[in-house]
Protein backbone atom coordinates (compact mmCIF):
# COMPACT_ATOMS: atom_id res chain seq x y z
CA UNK A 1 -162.08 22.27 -43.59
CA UNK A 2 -162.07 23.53 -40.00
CA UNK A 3 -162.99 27.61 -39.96
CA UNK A 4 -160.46 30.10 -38.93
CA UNK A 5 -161.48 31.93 -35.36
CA UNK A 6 -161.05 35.96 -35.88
CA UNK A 7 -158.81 36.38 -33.45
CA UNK A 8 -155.68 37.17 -34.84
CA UNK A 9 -153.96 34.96 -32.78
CA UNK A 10 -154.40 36.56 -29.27
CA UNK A 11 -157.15 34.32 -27.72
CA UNK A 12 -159.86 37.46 -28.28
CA UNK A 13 -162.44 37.80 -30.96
CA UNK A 14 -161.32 40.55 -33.76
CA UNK A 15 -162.63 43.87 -33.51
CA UNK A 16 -164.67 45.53 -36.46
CA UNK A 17 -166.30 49.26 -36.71
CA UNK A 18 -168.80 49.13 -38.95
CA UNK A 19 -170.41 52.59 -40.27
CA UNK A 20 -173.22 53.22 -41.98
CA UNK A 21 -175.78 55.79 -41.79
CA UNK A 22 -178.84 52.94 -42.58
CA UNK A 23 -179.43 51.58 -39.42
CA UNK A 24 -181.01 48.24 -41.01
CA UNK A 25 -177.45 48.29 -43.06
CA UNK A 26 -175.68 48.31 -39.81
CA UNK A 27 -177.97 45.64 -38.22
CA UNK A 28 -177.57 43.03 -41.16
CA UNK A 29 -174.07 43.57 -41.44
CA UNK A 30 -173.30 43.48 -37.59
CA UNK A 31 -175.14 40.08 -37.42
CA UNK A 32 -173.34 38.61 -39.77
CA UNK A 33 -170.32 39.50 -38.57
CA UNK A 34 -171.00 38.78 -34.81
CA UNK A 35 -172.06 35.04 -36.19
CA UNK A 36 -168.69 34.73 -37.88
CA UNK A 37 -167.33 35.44 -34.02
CA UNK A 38 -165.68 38.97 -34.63
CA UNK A 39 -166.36 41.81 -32.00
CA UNK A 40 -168.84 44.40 -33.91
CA UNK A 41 -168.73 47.85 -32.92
CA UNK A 42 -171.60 49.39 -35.02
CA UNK A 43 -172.02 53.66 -35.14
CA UNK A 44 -174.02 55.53 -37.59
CA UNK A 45 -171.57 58.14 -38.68
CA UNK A 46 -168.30 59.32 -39.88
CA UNK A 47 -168.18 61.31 -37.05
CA UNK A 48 -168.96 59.08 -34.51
CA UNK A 49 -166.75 56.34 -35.99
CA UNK A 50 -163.99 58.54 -35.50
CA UNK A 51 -164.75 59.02 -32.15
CA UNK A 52 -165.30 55.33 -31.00
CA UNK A 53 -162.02 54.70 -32.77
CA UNK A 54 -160.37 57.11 -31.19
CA UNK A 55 -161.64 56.31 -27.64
CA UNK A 56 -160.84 52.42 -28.29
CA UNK A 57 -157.79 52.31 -31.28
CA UNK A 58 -157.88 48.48 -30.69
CA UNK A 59 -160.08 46.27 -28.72
């Protein structure tokens, strides 16, 4: 069984924003997801999640 590529079908890797106010939380679970091939976009906050997905709704 061949994997799936996250890209939802438009040639780029799938963005994820991952929160978490552990920072060895966000490291684990951005490395596993980077390995998978999906764009990780890791932030430490509520706030600051709302921010970066504000500033970038879709990348």
């Amino acid at each position: 069984m061949k994997p799936v590529k996250p890209d939802g079908g438009t040639g780029r890797p799938a963005s994820i924003l991952v929160v978490d106010d552990t920072l060895a939380n966000l490291q684990v679970l951005a490395g596993m997801l980077k390995d998978r091939g999906y764009k990780v976009r890791p932030v430490p906050s509520g706030k600051l999640a709302l921010l970066a997905a504000r500033r970038e709704p879709r990348t």
